[in-house]
Structure formats: structure tokens, C-alpha cells
Protein backbone atom coordinates (compact mmCIF):
# COMPACT_ATOMS: atom_id res chain seq x y z
CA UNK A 1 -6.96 -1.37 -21.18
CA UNK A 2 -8.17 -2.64 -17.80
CA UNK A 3 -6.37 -1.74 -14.65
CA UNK A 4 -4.09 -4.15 -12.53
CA UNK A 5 -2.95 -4.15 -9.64
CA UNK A 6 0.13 -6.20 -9.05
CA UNK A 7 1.61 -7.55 -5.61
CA UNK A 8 5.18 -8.90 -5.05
CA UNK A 9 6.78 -11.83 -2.46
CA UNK A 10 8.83 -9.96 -0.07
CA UNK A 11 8.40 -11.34 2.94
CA UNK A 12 7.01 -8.74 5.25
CA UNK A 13 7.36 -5.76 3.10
CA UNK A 14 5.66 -3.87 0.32
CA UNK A 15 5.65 -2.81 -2.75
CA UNK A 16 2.32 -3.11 -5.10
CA UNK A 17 1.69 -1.20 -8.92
CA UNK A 18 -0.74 -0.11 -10.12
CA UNK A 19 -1.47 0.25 -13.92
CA UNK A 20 -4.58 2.11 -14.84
CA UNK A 21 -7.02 2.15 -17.48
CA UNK A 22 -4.99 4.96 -19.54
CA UNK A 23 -1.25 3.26 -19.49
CA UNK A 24 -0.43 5.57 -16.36
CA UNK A 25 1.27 3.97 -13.57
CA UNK A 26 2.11 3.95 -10.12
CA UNK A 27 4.10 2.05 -7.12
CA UNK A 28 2.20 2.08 -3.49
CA UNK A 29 5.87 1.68 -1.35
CA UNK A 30 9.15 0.29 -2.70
CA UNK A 31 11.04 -2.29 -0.88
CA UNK A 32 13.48 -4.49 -2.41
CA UNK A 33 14.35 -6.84 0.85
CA UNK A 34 15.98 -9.87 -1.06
CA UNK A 35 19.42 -11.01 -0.18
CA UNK A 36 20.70 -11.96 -3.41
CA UNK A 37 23.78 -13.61 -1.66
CA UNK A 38 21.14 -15.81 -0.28
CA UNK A 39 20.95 -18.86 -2.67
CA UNK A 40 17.66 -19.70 -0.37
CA UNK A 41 16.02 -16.15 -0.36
CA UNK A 42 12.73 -17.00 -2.51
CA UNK A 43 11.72 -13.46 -2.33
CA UNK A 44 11.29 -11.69 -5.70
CA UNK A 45 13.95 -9.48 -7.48
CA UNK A 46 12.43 -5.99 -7.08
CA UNK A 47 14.03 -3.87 -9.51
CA UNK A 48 14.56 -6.58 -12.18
CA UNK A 49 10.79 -6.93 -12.11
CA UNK A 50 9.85 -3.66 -12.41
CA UNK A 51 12.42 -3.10 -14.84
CA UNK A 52 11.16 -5.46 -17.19
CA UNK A 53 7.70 -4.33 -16.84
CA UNK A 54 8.71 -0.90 -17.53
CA UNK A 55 10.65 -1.61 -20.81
CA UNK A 56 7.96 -3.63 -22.00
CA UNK A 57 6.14 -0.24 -22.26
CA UNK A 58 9.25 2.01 -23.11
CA UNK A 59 9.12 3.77 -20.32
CA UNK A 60 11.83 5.05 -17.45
CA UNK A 61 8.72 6.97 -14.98
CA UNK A 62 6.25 6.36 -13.25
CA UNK A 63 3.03 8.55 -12.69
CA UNK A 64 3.35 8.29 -9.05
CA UNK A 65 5.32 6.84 -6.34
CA UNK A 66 3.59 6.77 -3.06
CA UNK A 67 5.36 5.96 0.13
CA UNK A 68 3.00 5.27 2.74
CA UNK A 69 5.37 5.72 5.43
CA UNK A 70 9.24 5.43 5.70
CA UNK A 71 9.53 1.92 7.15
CA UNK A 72 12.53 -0.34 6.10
CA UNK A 73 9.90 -2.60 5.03
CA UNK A 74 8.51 -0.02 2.53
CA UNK A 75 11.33 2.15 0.86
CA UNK A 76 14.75 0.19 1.34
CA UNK A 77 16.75 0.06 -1.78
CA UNK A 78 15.08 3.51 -2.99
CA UNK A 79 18.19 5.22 -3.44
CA UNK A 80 19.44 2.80 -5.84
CA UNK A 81 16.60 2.13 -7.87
CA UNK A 82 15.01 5.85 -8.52
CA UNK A 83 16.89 9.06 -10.01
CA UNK A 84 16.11 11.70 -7.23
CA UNK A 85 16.52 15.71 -7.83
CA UNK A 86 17.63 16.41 -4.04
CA UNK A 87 21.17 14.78 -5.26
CA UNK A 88 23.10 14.13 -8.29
CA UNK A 89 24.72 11.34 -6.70
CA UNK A 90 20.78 9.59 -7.27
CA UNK A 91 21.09 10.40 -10.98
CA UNK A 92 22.51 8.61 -14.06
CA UNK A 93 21.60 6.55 -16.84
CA UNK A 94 18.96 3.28 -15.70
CA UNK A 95 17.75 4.99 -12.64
CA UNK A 96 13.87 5.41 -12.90
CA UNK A 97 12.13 9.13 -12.59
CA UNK A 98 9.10 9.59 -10.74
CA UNK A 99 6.49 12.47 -11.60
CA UNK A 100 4.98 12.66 -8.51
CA UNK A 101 6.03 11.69 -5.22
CA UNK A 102 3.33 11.19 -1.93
CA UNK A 103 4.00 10.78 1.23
CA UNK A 104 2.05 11.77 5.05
CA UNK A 105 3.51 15.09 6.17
CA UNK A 106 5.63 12.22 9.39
CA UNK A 107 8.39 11.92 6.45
CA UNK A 108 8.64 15.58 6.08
CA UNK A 109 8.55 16.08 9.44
CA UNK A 110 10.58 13.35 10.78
CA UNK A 111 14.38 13.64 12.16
CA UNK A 112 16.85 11.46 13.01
CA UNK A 113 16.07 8.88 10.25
CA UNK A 114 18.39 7.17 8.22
CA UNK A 115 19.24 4.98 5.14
CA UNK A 116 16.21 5.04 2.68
CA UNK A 117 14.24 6.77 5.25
CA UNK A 118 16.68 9.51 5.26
CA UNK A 119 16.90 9.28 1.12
CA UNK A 120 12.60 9.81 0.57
CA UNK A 121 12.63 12.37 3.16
CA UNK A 122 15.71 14.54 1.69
CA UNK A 123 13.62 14.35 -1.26
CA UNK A 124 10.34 14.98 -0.22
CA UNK A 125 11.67 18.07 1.06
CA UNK A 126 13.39 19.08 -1.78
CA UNK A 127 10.45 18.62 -4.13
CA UNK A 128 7.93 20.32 -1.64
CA UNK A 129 10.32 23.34 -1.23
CA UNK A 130 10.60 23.58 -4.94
CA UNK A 131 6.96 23.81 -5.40
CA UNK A 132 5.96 20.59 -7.82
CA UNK A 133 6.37 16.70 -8.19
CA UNK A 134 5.00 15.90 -4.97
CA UNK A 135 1.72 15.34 -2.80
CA UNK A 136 1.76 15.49 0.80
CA UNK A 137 -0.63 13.68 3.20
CA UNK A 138 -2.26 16.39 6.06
CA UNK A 139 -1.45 19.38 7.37
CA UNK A 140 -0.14 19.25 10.88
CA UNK A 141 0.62 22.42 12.67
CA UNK A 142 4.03 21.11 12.93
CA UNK A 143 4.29 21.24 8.96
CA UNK A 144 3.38 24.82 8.82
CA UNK A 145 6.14 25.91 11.14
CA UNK A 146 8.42 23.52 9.29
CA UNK A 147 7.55 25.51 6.09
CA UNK A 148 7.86 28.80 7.66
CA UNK A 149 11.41 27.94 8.56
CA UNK A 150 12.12 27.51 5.06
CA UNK A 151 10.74 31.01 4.32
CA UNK A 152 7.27 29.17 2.82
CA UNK A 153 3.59 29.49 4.08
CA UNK A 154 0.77 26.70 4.06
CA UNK A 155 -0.85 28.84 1.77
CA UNK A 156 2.01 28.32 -0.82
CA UNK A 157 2.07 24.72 -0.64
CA UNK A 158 -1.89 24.16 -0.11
CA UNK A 159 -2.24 22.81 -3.71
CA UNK A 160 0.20 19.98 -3.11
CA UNK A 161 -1.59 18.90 0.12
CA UNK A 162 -4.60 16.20 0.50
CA UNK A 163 -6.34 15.37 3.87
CA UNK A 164 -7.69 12.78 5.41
CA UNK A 165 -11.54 13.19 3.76
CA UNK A 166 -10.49 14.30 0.50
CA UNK A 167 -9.82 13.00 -3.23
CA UNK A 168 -6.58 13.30 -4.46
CA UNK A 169 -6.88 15.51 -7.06
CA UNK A 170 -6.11 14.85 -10.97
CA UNK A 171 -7.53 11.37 -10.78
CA UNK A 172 -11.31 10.49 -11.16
CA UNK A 173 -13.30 7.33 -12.62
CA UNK A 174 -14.96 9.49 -15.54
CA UNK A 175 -11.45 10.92 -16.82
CA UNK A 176 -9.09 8.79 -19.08
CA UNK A 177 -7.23 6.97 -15.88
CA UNK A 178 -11.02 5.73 -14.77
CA UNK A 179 -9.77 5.82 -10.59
CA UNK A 180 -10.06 7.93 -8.22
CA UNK A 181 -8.06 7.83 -4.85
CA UNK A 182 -9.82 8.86 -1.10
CA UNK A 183 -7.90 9.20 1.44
CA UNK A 184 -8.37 8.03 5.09
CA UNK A 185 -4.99 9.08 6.65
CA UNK A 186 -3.21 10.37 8.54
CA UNK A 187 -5.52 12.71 10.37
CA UNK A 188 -3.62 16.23 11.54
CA UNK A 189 -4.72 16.44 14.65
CA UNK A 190 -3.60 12.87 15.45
CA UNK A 191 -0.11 14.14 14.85
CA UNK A 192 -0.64 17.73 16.71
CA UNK A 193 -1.47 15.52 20.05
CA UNK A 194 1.14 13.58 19.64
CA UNK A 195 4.89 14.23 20.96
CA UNK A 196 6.99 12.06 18.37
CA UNK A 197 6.25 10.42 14.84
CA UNK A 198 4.24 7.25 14.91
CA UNK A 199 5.16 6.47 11.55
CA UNK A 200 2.77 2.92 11.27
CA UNK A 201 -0.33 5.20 13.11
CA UNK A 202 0.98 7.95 10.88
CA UNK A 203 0.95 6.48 7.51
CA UNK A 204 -0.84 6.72 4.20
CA UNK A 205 -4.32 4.74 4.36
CA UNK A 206 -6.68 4.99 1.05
CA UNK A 207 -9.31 4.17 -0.89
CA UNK A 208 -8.94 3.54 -4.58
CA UNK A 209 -12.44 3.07 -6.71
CA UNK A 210 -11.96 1.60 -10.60
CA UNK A 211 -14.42 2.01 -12.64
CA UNK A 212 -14.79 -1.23 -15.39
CA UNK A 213 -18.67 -0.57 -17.81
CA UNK A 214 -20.76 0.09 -14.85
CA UNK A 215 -19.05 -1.27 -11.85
CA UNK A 216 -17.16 -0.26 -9.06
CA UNK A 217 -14.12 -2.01 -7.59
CA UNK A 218 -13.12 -0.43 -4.74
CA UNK A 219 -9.43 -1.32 -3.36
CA UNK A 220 -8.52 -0.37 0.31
CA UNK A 221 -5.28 0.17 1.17
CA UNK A 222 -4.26 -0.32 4.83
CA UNK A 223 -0.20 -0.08 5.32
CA UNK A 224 0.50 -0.85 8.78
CA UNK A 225 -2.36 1.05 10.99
CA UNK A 226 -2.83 -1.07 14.28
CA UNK A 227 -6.68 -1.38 15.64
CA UNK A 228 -6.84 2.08 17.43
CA UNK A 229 -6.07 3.46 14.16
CA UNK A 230 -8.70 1.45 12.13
CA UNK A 231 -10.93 2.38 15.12
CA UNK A 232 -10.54 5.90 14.28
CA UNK A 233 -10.87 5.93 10.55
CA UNK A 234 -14.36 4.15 11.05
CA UNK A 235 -15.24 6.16 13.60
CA UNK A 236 -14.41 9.08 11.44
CA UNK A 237 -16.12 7.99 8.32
CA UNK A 238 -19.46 7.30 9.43
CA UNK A 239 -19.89 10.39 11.40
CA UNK A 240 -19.37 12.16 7.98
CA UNK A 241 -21.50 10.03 5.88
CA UNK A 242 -18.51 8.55 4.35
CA UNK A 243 -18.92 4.56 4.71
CA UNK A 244 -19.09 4.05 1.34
CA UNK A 245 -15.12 5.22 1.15
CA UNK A 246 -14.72 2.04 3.38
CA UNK A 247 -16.43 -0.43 0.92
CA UNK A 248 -13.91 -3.20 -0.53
CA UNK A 249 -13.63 -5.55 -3.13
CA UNK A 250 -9.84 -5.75 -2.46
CA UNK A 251 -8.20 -5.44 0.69
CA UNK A 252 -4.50 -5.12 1.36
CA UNK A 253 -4.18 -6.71 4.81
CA UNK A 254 -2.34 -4.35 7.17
CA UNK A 255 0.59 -4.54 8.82
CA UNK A 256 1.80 -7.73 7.41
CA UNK A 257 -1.09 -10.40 9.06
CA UNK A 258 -0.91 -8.48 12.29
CA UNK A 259 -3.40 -8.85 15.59
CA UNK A 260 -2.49 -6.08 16.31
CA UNK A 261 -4.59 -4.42 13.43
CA UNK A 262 -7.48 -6.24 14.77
CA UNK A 263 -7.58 -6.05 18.59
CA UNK A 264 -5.56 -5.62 21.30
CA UNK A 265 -5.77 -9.69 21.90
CA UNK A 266 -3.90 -11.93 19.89
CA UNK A 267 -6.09 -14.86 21.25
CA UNK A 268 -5.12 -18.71 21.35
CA UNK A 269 -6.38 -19.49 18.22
CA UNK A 270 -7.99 -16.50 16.31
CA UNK A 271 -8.20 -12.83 17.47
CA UNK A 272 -11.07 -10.96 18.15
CA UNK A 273 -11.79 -8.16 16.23
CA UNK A 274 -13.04 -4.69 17.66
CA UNK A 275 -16.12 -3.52 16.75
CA UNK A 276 -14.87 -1.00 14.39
CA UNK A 277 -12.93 -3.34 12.44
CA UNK A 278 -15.43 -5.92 12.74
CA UNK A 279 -17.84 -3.74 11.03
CA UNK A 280 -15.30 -2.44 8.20
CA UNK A 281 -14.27 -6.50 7.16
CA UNK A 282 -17.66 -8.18 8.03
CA UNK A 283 -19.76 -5.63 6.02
CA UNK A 284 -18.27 -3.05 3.97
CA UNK A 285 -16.24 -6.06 2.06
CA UNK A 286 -18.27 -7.36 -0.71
CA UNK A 287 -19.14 -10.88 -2.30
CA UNK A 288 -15.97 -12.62 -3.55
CA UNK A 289 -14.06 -10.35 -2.43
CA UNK A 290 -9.72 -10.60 -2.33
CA UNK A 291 -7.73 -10.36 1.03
CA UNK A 292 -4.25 -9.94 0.52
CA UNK A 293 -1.17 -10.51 3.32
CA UNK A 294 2.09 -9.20 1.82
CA UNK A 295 4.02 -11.19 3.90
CA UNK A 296 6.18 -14.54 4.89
CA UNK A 297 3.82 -17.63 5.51
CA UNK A 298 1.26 -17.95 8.13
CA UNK A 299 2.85 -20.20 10.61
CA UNK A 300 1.48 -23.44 11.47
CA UNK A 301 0.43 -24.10 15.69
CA UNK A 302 3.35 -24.87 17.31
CA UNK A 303 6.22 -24.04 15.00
CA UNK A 304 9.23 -21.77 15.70
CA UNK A 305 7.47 -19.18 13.93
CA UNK A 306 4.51 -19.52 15.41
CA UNK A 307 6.54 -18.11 19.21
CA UNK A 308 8.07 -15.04 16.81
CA UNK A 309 6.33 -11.77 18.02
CA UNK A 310 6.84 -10.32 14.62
CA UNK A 311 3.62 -10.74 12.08
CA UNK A 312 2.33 -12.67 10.48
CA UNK A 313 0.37 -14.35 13.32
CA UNK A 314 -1.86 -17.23 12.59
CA UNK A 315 -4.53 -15.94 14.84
CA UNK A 316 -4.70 -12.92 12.95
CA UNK A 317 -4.49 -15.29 9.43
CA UNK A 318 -7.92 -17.46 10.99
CA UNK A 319 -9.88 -14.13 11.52
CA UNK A 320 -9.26 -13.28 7.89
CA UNK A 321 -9.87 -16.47 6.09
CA UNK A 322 -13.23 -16.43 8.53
CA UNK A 323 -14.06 -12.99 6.62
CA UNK A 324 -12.96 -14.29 2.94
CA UNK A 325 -15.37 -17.69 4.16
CA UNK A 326 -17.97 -15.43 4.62
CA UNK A 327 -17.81 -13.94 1.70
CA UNK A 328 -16.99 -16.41 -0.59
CA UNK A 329 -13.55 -14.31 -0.88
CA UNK A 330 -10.28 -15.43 -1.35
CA UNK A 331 -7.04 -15.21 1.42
CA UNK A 332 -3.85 -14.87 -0.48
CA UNK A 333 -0.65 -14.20 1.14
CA UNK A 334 1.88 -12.96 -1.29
CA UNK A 335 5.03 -15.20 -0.42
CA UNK A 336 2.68 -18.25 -1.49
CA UNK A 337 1.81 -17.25 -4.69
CA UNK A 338 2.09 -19.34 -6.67
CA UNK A 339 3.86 -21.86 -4.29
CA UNK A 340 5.84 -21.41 -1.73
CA UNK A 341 9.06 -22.61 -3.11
CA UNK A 342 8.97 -20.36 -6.31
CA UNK A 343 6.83 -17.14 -5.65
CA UNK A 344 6.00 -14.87 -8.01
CA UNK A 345 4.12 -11.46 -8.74
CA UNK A 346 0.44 -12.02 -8.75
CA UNK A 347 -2.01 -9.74 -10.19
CA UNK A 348 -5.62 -8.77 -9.66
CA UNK A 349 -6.85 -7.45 -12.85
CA UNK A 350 -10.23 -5.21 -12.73
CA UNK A 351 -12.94 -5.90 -14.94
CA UNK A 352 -16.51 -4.90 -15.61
CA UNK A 353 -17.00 -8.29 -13.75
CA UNK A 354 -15.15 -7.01 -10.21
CA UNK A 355 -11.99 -8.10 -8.95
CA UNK A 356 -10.19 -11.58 -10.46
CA UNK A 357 -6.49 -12.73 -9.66
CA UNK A 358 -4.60 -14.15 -11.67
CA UNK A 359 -2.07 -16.17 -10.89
CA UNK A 360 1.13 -17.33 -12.66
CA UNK A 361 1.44 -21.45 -13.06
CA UNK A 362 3.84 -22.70 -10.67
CA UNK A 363 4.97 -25.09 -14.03
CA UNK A 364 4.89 -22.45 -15.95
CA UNK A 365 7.95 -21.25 -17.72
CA UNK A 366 8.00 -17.14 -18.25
CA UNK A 367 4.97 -16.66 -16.89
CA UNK A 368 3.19 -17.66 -19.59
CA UNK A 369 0.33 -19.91 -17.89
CA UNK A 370 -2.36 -18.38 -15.64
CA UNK A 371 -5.13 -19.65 -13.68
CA UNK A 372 -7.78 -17.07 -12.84
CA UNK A 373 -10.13 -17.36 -9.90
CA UNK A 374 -13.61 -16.47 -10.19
CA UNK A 375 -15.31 -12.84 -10.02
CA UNK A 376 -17.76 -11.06 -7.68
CA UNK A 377 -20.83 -11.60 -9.35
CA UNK A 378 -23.81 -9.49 -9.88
């Protein structure tokens, strides 16, 4: 097997899977936004989707769920789509398990939240309290008092903890699975500065590196870190040596098509990138590489949606189809794909070529035809 990875129209939100080499699998965020009242809502049925995929290889799990933050936009509809231990109300017959659940230490941490928010972080607490099934993203000193309140110490729970700088651990690109995940954030002391929970500047940014023969495809995933935050990582990872953990062959846009994940301008008619971000699109990303915006259509000049302060924002869209020009890439946004009237899943399937898309025919009927872009060469 070769490992996919596997985006889904809906609209500004996420939800991407992974399958790996070995048959393992995983979900980066889980949010089922469709409306299916909505006659006109083109976005993709969620759970159907990864239903299907799932009984097509008898399974009811996955490997990992990983919640990069606790966003609408990235975990609504979780508490009717996965069987959680906090609750037996979240259990029963079609609901689907998870082995191991990650999230940054914010949805531990975090109060006041509700709905899905609420859901994740009842069981993210539950599972880190227990002692197994989960992975948790730094170690802020406000996590260690949190534990101590529940009669635990750091040192109990260090095993189930990654941060920023590290590998998670149990994956690598010489064992069966053939990936092997860095991650970038959050950073601890970020949080310990910081009065309340940022959860976008808080969230779950990484680094996953396939290995296809003798090649590399490296993957970076950016949820929805603004420019300061980018700033940071970059800042971060060269002063350790670690600029390699920032070299991409796919890159998950952040934020949904944001400027504000670029600079602090959204500019008349493409933004300007810092310096830090500059460097981490205009070099680290390789020949032919894959930019992906999970997110509604850019808007054209002058159209309603073009005034809407949410993403995406076509300024932001023209700085990244100047990077994918440069590099004889690709800008895809998700609710496109294949056509904007009919949007489907679209996978990028890793070979010991690089990265290649594939996308279903808009004429075709079950997803049966596929047109495949070309790969990075060399």
C-alpha cells in the first residue's frame, strides 16, 4: 500500500484522513458542517463518507483522531459520529471508536466551552485521567496544576505528552506505517504568557514525512495559526537546526485562505507575506509541490464575498497561486474539487514519485474516473 491523504468540501472547515502505508488510519479534525435540510448545501456528507470508507476495510476505529483545536469548524458533529468512554450516552451500535485521541493541552485546559467543544474536551480529560488512548500537545504550567487537582503529577502523564520539537512517538518512516509525525505546536511557554486560550495560536501544527522507495514527501499541516504564529515556528526552527521539519511537498493552507496567516496586510490585490512566512512557502516548498485551501471559493474582485471579513480572501488566494507558479505547484481549494457544483473528496496519494492528486471526474458516476496531475520530479 501507498499512503493517501484525503481532503473533504466543507466550506471553511476541516476534516482530512490519512491512510498509511500499513492499513492504519487517522482523521486530522472532524467537522461535519452540511445542512442536509439545505437542498443547495454542496458540501460533502461527512459521516456517510467516512462510513463507507471504513466498511470498505471492515473496520469501526481509527488509529488516531487528532483535533487540532476545538473550533466549530473542526469537531462539530463529534458527538454523534464517535463512541466516546467519558459517557455512555456517546456509545451504541454504528458509532466509530478511536484508539488514540490528540489534542494541544488549550482543550484540556479550556472552560466555558460548549457543544462539540465541550464533548472532545470531557473526553480528553477522561482519557488523560485514565492513563491511555490519548496524546496531548505541550506541557503548560497550567496543565500540571490542572493534573495535580485531579490527584495526578506531570510525571504520571509524561508518556502521553509530545512538545513542540519532538516526534510523536510510535510512528517512524522505517517501521511498518512508513511516517513519522514532528510537531511544531503549540509551544508551552506561549500559553504560560498568556492570560486566556488562543485556541487558533494554540493549536496543533505538524509535520508529517512519508517515506515511498527512497523519497521523502513531507506534508505540513497548518490549522489556523495567523502570521505571528508562523513567525514563531520559523523563528523557532532554525535556531535549532530544524528547517528541514519545515520542508513541504504538501501544504494544508491555514486558516481557511486567510491574510491573516500571511501578514498583518490584507493588501488591494495580494498580501504581502512576512519574512518568516515568505521564507517557509518560497523555499522550504519543493518542485510541484500541492497547496491546499479547505475552504468555500476564492471570491472574485468585487463580489459580495469579496467585502465578507471571514476567509477565504482573494488576496491571500493570489499570494498562494504566486508560490504554486513558482514552483510549478498546484492551488486547489477543496470546495472546487472537482467542480464547483458537485464537490467531492480529493486525494493526494504518495508515491516513490512525490506527491500526485487525484481527482474524481466531475462526469463520473461512483467515483470511478480519475484524472491525476503530474509528480515532483527528480
Amino acid at each position: 500500500m501507498t499512503a493517501k491523504l484525503t481532503f473533504h468540501p466543507l466550506g471553511n472547515a476541516d476534516c482530512t484522513r490519512i491512510d498509511m502505508a500499513n492499513g492504519r488510519k487517522m482523521l486530522v479534525d472532524y467537522a461535519d458542517m452540511r445542512n442536509p435540510a439545505d437542498m443547495w448545501d454542496a458540501r460533502i456528507d461527512l459521516p456517510e463518507v467516512l462510513k463507507a470508507d471504513l466498511r470498505a476495510t471492515k473496520r469501526d476505529y481509527y488509529d488516531v483522531v487528532c483535533y487540532t483545536h476545538l473550533d466549530d469548524d473542526h469537531c462539530c458533529g463529534s458527538g454523534d459520529f464517535f463512541w466516546l468512554e467519558h459517557a455512555a450516552k456517546y456509545q451504541g451500535e454504528g458509532r466509530i471508536k478511536i484508539d488514540e485521541l490528540w489534542v494541544p493541552a488549550a482543550a484540556i485546559l479550556e472552560d466555558g466551552c460548549e457543544d462539540s467543544a465541550r464533548i472532545i474536551r470531557q473526553e480528553a480529560r477522561h482519557r488523560l485521567r485514565v492513563g491511555k488512548g490519548i496524546r496531548v500537545f505541550s506541557r503548560p504550567t497550567k496543565l500540571k496544576e490542572w493534573l495535580e487537582k485531579q490527584g495526578l503529577t506531570l510525571e504520571s502523564r509524561a508518556h502521553l505528552i509530545t512538545d513542540a520539537g519532538q516526534y510523536v512517538p510510535g510512528f517512524s518512516m522505517f517501521g511498518p506505517e512508513r511516517v513519522q509525525f514532528f510537531i511544531h505546536s503549540p509551544f508551552g511557554w506561549h500559553q504560560n504568557e498568556s492570560e486566556i486560550i488562543d485556541r487558533n495560536q494554540h493549536s496543533v501544527v505538524f509535520q508529517a514525512t512519508f517515506l515511498e522507495g527512497r523519497r521523502e514527501t513531507c506534508a505540513l499541516f497548518m490549522s489556523d495559526i495567523n502570521y505571528d504564529s508562523i513567525n514563531q515556528i520559523v523563528i523557532t526552527s532554525k535556531r535549532h537546526g530544524n528547517q528541514d521539519r519545515l520542508l513541504w511537498d504538501i501544504f494544508k493552507i491555514p486558516h481557511h485562505c486567510s491574510y491573516k496567516s500571511i501578514g498583518p496586510e490584507k493588501g488591494d490585490d495580494i498580501t504581502k507575506p512576512t519574512d518568516e512566512v515568505k521564507w517557509l512557502c518560497e523555499t522550504q516548498g519543493r518542485e510541484r509541490s500541492i497547496m491546499m485551501s479547505t475552504s468555500w471559493s476564492i471570491p472574485s474582485k468585487g463580489s459580495d464575498d469579496d467585502l465578507d471579513p471571514q476567509p477565504p480572501h482573494r488576496q491571500a488566494a493570489a499570494y498562494y497561486r504566486s508560490v504554486a507558479d513558482l514552483k510549478d505547484g498546484q492551488f486547489k481549494v477543496t470546495m472546487d474539487l472537482p467542480s464547483k457544483s458537485k464537490p467531492k473528496a480529493s486525494t493526494i496519494e504518495i508515491t516513490d514519485r512525490g506527491a500526485q492528486l487525484l481527482l474524481v471526474s466531475a462526469a463520473a458516476a461512483g467515483a470511478v474516473s480519475v484524472a491525476a496531475t503530474p509528480v515532483r520530479a527528480g
